[in-house]
N, C-alpha and C. Protein backbone atom coordinates (compact mmCIF):
# COMPACT_ATOMS: atom_id res chain seq x y z
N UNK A 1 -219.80 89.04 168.52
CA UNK A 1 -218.99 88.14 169.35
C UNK A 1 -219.17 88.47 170.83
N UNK A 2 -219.28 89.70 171.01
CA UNK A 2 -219.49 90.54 172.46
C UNK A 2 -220.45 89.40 172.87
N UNK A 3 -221.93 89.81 172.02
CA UNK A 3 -222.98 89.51 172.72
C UNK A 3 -223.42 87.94 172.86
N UNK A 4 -222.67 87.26 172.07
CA UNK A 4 -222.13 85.63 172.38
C UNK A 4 -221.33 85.20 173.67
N UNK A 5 -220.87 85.87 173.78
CA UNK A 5 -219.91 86.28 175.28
C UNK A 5 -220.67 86.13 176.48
N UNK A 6 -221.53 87.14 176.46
CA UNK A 6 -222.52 87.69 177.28
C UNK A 6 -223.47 86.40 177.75
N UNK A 7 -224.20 86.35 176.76
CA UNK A 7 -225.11 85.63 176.36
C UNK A 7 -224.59 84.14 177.08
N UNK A 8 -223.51 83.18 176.78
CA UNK A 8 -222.56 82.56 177.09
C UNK A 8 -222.44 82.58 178.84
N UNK A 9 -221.96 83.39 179.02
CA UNK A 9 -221.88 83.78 180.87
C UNK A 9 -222.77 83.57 181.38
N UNK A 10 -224.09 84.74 181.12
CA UNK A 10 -225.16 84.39 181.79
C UNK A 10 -226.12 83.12 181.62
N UNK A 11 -225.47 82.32 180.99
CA UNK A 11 -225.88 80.90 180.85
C UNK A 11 -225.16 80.05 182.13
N UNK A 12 -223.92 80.34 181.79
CA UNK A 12 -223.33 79.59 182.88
C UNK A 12 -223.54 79.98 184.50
N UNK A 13 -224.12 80.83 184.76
CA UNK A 13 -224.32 81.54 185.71
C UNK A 13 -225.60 81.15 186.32
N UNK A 14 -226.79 81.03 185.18
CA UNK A 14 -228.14 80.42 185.86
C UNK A 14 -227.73 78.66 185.73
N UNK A 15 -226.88 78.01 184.87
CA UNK A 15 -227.03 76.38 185.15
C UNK A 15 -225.40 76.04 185.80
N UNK A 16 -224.45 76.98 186.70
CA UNK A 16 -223.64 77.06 187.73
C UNK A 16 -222.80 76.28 186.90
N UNK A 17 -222.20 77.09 185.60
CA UNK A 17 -220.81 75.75 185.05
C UNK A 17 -219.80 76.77 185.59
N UNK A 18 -218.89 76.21 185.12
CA UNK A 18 -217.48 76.56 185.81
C UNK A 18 -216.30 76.84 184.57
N UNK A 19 -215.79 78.08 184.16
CA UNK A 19 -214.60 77.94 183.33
C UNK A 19 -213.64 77.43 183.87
N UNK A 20 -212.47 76.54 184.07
CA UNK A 20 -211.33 76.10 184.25
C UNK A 20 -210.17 76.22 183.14
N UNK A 21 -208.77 76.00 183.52
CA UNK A 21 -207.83 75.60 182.50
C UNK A 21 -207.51 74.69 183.06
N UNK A 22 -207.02 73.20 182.24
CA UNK A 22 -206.84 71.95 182.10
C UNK A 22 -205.41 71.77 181.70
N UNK A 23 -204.68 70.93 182.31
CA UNK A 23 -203.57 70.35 181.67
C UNK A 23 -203.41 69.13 182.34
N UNK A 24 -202.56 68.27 180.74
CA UNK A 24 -202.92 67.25 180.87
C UNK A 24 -201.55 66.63 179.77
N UNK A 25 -201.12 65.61 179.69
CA UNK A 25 -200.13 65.35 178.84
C UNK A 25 -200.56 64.38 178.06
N UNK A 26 -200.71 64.72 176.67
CA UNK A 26 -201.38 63.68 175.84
C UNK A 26 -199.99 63.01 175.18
N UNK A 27 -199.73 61.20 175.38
CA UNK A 27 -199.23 60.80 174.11
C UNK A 27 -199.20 60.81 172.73
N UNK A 28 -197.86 60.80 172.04
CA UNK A 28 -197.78 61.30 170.96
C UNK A 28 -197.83 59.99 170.04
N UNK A 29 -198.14 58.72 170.38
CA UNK A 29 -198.27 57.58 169.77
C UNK A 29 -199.16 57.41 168.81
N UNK A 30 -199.45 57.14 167.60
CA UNK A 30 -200.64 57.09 167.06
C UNK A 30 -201.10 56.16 167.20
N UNK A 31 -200.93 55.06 167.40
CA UNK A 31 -201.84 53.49 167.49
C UNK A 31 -201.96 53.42 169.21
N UNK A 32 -202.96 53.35 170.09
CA UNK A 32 -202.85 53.20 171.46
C UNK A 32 -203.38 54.19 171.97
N UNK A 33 -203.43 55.18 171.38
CA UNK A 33 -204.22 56.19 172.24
C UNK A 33 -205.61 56.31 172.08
N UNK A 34 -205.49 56.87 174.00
CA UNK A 34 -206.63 56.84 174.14
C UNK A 34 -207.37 58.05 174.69
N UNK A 35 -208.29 58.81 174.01
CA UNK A 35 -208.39 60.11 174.42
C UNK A 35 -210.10 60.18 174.45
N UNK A 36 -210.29 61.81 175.57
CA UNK A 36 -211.57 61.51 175.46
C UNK A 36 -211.70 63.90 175.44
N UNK A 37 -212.84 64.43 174.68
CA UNK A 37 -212.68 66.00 174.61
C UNK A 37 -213.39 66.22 175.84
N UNK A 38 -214.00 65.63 176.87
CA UNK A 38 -214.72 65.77 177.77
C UNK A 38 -215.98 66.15 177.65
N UNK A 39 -216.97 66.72 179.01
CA UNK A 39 -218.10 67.19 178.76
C UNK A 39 -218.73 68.01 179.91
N UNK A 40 -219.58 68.21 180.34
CA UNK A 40 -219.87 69.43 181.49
C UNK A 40 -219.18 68.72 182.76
N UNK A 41 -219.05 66.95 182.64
CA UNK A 41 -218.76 66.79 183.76
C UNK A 41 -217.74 66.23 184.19
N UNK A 42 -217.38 65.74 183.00
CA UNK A 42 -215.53 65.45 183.22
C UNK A 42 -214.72 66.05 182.21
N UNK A 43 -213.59 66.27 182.66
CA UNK A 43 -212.47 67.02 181.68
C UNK A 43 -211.95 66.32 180.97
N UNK A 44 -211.56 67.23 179.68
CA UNK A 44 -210.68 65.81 178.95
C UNK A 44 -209.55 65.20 179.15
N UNK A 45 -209.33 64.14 178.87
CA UNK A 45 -208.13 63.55 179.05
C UNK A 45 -207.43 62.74 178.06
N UNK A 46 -206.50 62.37 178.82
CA UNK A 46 -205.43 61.40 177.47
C UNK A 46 -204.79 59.86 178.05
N UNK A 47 -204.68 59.12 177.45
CA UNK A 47 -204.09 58.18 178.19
C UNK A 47 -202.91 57.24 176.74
N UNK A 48 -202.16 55.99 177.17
CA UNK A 48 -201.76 55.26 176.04
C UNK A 48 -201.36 53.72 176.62
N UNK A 49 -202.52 53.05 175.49
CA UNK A 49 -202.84 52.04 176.16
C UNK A 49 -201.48 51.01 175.05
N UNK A 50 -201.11 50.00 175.94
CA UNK A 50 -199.92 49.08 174.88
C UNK A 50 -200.31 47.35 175.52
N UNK A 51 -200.22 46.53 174.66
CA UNK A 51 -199.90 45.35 174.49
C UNK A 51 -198.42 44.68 174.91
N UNK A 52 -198.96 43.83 176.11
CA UNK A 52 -197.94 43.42 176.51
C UNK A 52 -197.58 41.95 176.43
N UNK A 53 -198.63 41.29 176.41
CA UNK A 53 -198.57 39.49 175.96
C UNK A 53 -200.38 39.46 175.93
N UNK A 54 -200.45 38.14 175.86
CA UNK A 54 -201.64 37.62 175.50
C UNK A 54 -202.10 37.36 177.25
N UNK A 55 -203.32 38.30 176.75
CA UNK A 55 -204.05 38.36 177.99
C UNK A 55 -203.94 39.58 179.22
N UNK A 56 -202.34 39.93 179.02
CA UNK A 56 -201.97 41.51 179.84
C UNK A 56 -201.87 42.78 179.04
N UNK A 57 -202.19 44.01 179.36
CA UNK A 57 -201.77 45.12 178.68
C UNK A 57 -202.11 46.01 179.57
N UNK A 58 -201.29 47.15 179.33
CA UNK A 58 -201.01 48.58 180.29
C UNK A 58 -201.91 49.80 179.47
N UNK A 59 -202.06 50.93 180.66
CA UNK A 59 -202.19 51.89 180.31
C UNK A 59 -201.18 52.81 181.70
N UNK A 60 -201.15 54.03 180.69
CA UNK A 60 -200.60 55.13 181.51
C UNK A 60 -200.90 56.36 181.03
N UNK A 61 -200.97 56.93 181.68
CA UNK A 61 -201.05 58.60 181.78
C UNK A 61 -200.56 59.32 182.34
N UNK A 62 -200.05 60.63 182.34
CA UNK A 62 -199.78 61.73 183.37
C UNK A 62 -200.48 63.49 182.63
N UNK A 63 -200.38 63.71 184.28
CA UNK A 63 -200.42 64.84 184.36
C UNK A 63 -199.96 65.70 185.17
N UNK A 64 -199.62 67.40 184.61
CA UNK A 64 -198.77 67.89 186.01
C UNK A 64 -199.41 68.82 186.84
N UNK A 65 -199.06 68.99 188.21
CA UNK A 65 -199.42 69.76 189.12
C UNK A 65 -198.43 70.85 188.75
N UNK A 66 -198.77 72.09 189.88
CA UNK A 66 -198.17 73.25 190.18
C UNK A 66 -196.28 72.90 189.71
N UNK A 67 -196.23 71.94 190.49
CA UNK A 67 -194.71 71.97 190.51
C UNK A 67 -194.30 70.55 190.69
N UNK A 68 -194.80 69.98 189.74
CA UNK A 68 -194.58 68.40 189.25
C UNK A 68 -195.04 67.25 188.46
N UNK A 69 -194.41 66.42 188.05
CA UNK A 69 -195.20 65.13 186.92
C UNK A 69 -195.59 64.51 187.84
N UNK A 70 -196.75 64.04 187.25
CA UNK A 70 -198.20 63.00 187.78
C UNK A 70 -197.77 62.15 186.81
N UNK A 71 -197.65 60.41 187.26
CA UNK A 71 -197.96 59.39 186.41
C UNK A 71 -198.66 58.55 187.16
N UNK A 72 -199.44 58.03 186.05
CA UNK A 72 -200.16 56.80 186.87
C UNK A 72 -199.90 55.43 185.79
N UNK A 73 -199.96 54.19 186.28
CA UNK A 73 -199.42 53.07 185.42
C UNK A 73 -200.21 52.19 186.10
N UNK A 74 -201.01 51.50 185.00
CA UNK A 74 -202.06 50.48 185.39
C UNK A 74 -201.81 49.28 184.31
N UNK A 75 -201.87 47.94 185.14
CA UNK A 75 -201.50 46.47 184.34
C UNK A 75 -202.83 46.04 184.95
N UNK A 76 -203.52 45.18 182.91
CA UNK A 76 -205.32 44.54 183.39
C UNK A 76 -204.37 43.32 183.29
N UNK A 77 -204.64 42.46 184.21
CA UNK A 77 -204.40 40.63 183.77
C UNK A 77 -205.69 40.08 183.62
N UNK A 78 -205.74 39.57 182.79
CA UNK A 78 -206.90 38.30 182.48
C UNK A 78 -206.84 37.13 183.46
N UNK A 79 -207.33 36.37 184.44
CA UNK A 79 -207.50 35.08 184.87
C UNK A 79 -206.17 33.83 184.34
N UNK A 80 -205.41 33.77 185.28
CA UNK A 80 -204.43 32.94 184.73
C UNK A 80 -203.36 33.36 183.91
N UNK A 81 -203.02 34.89 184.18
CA UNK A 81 -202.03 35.48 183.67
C UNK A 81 -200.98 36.33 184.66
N UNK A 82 -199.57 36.00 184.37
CA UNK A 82 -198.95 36.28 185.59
C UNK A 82 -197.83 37.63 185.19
N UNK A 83 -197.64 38.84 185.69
CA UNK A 83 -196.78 39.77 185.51
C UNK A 83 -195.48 40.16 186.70
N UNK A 84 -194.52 40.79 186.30
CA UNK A 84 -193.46 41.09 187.14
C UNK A 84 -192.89 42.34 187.02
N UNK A 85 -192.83 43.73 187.50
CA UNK A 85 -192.21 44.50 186.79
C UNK A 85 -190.73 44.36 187.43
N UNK A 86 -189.76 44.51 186.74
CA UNK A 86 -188.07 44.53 187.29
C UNK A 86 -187.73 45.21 187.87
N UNK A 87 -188.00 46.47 187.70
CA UNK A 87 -187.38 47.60 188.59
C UNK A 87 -188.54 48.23 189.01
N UNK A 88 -188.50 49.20 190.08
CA UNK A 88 -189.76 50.08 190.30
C UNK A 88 -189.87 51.35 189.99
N UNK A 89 -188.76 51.97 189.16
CA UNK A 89 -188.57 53.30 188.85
C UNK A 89 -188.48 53.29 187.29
N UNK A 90 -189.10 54.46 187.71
CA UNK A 90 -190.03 55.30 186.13
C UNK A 90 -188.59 55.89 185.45
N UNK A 91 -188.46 55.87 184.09
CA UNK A 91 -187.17 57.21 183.55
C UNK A 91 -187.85 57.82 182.72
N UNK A 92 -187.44 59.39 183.34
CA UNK A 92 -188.02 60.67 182.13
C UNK A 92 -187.17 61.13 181.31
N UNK A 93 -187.02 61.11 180.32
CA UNK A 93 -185.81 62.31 179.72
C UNK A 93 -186.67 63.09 178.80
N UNK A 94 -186.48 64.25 178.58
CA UNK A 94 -186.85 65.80 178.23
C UNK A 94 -185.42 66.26 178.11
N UNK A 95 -185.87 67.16 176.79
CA UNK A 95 -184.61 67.88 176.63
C UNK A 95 -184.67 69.47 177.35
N UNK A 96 -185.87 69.63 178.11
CA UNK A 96 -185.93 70.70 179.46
C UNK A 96 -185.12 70.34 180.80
N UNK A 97 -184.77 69.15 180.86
CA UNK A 97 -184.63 68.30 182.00
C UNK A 97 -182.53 68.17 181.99
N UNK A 98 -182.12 68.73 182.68
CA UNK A 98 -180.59 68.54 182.80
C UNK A 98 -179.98 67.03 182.41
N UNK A 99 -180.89 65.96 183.07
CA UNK A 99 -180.40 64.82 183.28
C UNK A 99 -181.80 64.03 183.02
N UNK A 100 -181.89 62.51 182.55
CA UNK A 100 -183.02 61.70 183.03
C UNK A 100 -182.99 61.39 184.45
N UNK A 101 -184.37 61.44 184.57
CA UNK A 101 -184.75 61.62 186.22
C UNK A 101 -185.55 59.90 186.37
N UNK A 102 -185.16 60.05 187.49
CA UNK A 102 -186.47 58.37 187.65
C UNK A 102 -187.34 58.69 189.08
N UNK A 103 -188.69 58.54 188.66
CA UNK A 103 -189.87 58.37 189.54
C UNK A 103 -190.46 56.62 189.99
N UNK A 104 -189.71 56.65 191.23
CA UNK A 104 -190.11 55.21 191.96
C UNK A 104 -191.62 55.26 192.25
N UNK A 105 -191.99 54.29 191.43
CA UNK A 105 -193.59 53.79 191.50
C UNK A 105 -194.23 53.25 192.93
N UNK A 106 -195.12 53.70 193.26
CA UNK A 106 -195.73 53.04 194.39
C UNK A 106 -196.21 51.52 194.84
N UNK A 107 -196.98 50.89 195.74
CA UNK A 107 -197.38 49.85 195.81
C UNK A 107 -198.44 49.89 194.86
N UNK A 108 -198.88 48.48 193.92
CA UNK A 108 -200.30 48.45 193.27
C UNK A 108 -201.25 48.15 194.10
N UNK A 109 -202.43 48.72 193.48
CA UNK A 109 -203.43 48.79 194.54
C UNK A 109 -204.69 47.89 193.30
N UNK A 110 -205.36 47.06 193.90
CA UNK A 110 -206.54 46.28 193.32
C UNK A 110 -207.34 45.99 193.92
N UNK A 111 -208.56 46.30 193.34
CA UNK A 111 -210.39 46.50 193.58
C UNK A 111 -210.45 45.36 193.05
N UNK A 112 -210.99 44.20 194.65
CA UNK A 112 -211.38 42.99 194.09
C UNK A 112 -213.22 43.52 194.30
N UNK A 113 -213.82 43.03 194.01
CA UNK A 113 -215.00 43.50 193.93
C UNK A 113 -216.18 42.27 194.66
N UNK A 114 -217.32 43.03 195.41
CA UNK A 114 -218.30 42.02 196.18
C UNK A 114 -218.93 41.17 194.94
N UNK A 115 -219.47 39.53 195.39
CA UNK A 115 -219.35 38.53 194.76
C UNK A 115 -221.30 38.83 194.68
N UNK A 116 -221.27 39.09 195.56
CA UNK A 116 -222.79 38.39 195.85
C UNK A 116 -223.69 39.96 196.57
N UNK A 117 -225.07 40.06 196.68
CA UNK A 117 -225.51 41.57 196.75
C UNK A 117 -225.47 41.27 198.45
N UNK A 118 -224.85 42.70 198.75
CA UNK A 118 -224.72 42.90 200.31
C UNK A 118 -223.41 43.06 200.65
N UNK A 119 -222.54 42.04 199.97
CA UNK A 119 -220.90 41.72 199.99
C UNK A 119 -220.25 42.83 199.38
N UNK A 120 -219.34 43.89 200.55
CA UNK A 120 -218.51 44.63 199.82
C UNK A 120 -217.48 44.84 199.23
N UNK A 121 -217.05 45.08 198.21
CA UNK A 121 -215.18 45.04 197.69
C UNK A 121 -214.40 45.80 198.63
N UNK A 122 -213.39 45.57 198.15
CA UNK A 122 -212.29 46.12 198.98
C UNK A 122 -211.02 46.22 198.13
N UNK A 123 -209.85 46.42 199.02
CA UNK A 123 -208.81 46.82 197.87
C UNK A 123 -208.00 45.74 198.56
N UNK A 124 -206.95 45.50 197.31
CA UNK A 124 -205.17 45.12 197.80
C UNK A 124 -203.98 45.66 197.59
N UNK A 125 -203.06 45.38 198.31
CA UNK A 125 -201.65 46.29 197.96
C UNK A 125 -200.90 44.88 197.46
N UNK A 126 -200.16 45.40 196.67
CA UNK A 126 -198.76 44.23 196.25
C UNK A 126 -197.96 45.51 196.18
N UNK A 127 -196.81 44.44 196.86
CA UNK A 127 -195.31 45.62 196.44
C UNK A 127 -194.95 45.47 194.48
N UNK A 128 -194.11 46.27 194.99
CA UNK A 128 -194.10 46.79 193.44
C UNK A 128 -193.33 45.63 192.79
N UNK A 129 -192.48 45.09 193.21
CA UNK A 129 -191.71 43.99 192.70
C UNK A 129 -192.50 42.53 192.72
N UNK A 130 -193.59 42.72 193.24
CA UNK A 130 -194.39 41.25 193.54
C UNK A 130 -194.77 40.39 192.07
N UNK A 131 -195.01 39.15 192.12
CA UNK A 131 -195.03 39.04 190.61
C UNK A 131 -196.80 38.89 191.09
N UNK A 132 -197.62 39.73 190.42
CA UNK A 132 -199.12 40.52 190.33
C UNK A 132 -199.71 38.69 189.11
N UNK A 133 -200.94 38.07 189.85
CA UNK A 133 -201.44 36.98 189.23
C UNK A 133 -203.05 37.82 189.24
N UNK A 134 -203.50 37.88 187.92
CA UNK A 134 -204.71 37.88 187.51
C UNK A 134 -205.59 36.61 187.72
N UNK A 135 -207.15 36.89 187.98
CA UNK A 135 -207.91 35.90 188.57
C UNK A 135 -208.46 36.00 190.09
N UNK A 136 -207.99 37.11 190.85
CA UNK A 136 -209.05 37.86 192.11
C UNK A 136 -210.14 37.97 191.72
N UNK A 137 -210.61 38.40 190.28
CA UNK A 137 -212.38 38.57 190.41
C UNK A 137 -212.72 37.56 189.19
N UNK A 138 -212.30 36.33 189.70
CA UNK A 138 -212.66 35.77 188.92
C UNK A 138 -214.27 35.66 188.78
N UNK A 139 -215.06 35.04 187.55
CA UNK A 139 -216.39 35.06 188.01
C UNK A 139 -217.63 35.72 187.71
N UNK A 140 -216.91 37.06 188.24
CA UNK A 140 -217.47 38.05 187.16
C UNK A 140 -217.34 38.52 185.72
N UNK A 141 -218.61 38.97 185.35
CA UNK A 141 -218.69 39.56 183.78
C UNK A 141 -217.43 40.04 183.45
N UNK A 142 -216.91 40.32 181.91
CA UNK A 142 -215.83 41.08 181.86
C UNK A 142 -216.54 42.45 181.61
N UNK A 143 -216.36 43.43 181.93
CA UNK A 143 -214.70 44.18 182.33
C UNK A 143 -214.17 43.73 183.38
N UNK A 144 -215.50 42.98 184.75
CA UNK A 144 -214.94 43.30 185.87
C UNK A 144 -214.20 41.87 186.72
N UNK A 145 -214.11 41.36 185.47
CA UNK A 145 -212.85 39.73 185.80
C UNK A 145 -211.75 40.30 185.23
N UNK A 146 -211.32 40.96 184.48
CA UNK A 146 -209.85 41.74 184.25
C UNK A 146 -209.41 42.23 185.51
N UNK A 147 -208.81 41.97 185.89
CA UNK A 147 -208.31 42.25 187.45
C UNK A 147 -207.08 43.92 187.01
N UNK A 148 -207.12 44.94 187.65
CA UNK A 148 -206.64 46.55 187.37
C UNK A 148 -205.70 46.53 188.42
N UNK A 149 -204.32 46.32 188.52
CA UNK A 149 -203.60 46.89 189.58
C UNK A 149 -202.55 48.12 188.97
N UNK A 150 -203.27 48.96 189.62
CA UNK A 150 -202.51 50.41 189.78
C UNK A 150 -201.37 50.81 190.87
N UNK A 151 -200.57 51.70 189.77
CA UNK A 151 -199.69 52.40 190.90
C UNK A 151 -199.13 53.98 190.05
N UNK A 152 -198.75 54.95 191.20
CA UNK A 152 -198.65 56.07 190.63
C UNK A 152 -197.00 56.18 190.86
N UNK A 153 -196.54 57.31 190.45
CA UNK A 153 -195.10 58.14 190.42
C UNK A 153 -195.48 59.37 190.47
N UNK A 154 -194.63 59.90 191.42
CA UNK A 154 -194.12 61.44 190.93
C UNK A 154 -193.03 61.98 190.55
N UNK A 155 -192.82 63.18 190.25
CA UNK A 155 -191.42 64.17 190.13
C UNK A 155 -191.62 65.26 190.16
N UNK A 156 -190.98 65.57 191.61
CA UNK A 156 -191.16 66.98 192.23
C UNK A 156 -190.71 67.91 191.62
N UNK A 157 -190.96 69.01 190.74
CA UNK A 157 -190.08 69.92 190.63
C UNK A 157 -189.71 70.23 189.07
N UNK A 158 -190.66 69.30 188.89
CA UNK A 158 -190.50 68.92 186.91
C UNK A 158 -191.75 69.93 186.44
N UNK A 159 -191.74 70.05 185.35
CA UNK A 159 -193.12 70.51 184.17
C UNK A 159 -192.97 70.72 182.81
N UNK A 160 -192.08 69.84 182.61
CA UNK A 160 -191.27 69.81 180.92
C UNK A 160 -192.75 69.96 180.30
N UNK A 161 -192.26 70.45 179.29
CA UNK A 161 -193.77 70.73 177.87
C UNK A 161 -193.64 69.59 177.42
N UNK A 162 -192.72 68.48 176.98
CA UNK A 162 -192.54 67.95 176.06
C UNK A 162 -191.44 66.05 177.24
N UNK A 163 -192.29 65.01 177.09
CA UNK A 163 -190.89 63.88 177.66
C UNK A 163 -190.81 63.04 177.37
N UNK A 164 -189.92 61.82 177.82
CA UNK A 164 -190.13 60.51 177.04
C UNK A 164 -190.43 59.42 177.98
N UNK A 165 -191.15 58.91 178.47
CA UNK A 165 -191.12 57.82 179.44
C UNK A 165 -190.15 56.52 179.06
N UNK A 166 -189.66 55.78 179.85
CA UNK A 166 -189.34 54.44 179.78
C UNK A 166 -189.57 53.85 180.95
N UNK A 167 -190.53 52.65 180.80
CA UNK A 167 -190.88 51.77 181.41
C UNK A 167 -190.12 50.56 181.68
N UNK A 168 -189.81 50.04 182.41
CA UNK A 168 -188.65 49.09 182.93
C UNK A 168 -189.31 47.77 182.36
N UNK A 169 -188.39 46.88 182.48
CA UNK A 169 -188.36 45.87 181.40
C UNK A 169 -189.33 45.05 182.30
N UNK A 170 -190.77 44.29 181.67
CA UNK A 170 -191.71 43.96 182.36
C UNK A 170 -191.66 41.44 182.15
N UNK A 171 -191.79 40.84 183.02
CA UNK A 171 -191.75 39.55 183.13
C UNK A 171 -193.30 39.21 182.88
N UNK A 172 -193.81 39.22 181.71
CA UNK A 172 -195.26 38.97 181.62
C UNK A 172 -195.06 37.08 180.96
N UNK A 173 -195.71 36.28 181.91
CA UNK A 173 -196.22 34.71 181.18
C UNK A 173 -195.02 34.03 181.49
N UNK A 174 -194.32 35.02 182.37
CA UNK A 174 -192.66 34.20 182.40
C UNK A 174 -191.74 34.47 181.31
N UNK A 175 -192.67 35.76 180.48
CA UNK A 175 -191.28 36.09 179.46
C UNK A 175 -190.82 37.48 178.90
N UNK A 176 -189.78 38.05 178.92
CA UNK A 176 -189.20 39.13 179.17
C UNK A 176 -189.88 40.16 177.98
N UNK A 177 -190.11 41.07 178.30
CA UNK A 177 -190.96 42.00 177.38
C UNK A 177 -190.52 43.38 178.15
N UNK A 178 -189.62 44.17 176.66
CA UNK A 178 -189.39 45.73 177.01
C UNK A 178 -190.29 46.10 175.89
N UNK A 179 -190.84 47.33 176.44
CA UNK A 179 -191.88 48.57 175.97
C UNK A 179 -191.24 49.54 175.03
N UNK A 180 -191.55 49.76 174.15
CA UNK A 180 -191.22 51.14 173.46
C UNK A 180 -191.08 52.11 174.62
N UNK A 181 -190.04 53.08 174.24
CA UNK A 181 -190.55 54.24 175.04
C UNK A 181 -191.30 54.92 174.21
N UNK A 182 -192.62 55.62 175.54
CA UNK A 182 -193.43 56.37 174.80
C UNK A 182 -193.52 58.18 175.08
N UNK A 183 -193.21 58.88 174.20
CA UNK A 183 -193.44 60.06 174.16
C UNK A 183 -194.71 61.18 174.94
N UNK A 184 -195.03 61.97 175.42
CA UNK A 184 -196.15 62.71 175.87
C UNK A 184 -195.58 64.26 175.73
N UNK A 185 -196.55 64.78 175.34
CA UNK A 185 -196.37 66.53 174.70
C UNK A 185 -197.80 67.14 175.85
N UNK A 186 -197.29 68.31 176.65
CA UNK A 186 -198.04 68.97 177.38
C UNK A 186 -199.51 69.63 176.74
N UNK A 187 -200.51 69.49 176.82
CA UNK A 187 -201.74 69.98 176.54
C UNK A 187 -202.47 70.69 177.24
N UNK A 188 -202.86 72.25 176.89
CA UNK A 188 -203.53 73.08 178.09
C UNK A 188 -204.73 73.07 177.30
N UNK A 189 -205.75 73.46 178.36
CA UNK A 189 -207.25 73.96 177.44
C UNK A 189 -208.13 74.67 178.33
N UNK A 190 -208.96 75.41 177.71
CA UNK A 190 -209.91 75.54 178.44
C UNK A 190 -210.83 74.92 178.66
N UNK A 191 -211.80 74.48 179.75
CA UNK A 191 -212.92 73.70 180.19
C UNK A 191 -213.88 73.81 180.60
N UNK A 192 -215.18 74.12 180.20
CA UNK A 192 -216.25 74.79 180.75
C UNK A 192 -217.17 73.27 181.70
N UNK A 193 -217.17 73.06 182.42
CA UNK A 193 -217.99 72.64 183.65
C UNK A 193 -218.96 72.79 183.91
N UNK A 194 -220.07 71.65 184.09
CA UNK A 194 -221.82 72.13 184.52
C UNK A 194 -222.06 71.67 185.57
N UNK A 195 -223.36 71.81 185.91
CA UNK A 195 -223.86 70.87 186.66
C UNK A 195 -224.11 69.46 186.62
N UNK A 196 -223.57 68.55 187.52
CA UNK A 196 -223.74 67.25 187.01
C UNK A 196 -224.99 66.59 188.52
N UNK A 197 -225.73 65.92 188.33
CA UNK A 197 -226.32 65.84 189.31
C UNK A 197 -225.62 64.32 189.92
């Protein structure tokens, strides 16, 4: 085992990988997830993707820093599909957590993308309450006519092992749609890193 060790190192040493530890909060959903074990050049991750009407659906993920929850929350609309979220704040409850906490979501941000070669994309902001219309890239191939508006949350001061998200009650097509809440359980690992050119 020693000399597997060894052997092991001085590998990583002539092709410059990198040991790391990883954390990352994988959902505990079984239908929706979406996970990947990584590889020299990206780490693994977790995400949980849900169905929200015909034509919209979310993903989200988090992960924590030193001394806080990372979420990120992304809605694809299809061309001619219209969303609203109600409130702009995230609720955590953990039974590490004194109280449920809420993380106010940021502005969404969307990569409309250049039409024609030479023409560059760019981004947009919508406030968080805006009602978000799919069909900016229209035109293009799919994936990249699914129009992606993102927005993140934090919570300073958190690092529960174990929480529950709830997502605020969402206006997709003009019609009211609440989310399961979804569960996420803390995941550490180790990660070995290469060279990626």
């Amino acid at each position: 085992m020693k000399k597997v060790f060894i052997v092991f190192t001085f590998t990583c040493f002539l092709i410059g990988c990198a040991v790391q530890s990883i954390s990352y909060y994988t959902p505990l959903a079984g239908k929706g997830v979406i996970a990947s074990g990584g590889d020299s050049c990206h780490p693994p991750w977790a995400s949980y993707r849900f169905d929200i009407a015909e034509g919209i659906y979310g993903v989200v993920d988090s992960h924590p820093s030193h001394d806080s929850l990372n979420l990120s929350l992304s809605f694809f609309l299809k061309p001619g599909t219209t969303l609203q979220i109600s409130n702009p704040e995230l609720v955590i409850e953990s039974p590490e957590l004194p109280h449920p906490m809420k993380a106010t979501t940021s502005e969404f941000r969307l990569i409309i993308y250049g039409r024609k070669e030479g023409e560059k994309g760019h981004a947009e902001n919508f406030k968080v309450t805006d009602i978000l219309k799919g069909g900016h890239n229209t035109g293009l191939p799919e994936p990249y006519a699914i129009d992606n508006f993102r927005s993140v949350a934090k919570l300073s001061g958190v690092r529960p092992h174990f929480f529950k998200l709830f997502i605020p009650k969402l206006i997709a097509n003009r019609k009211s749609i609440q989310i399961e809440p979804i569960d996420f359980k803390l995941t550490e690992e180790t990660w070995v890193s290469g060279f990626c050119a």
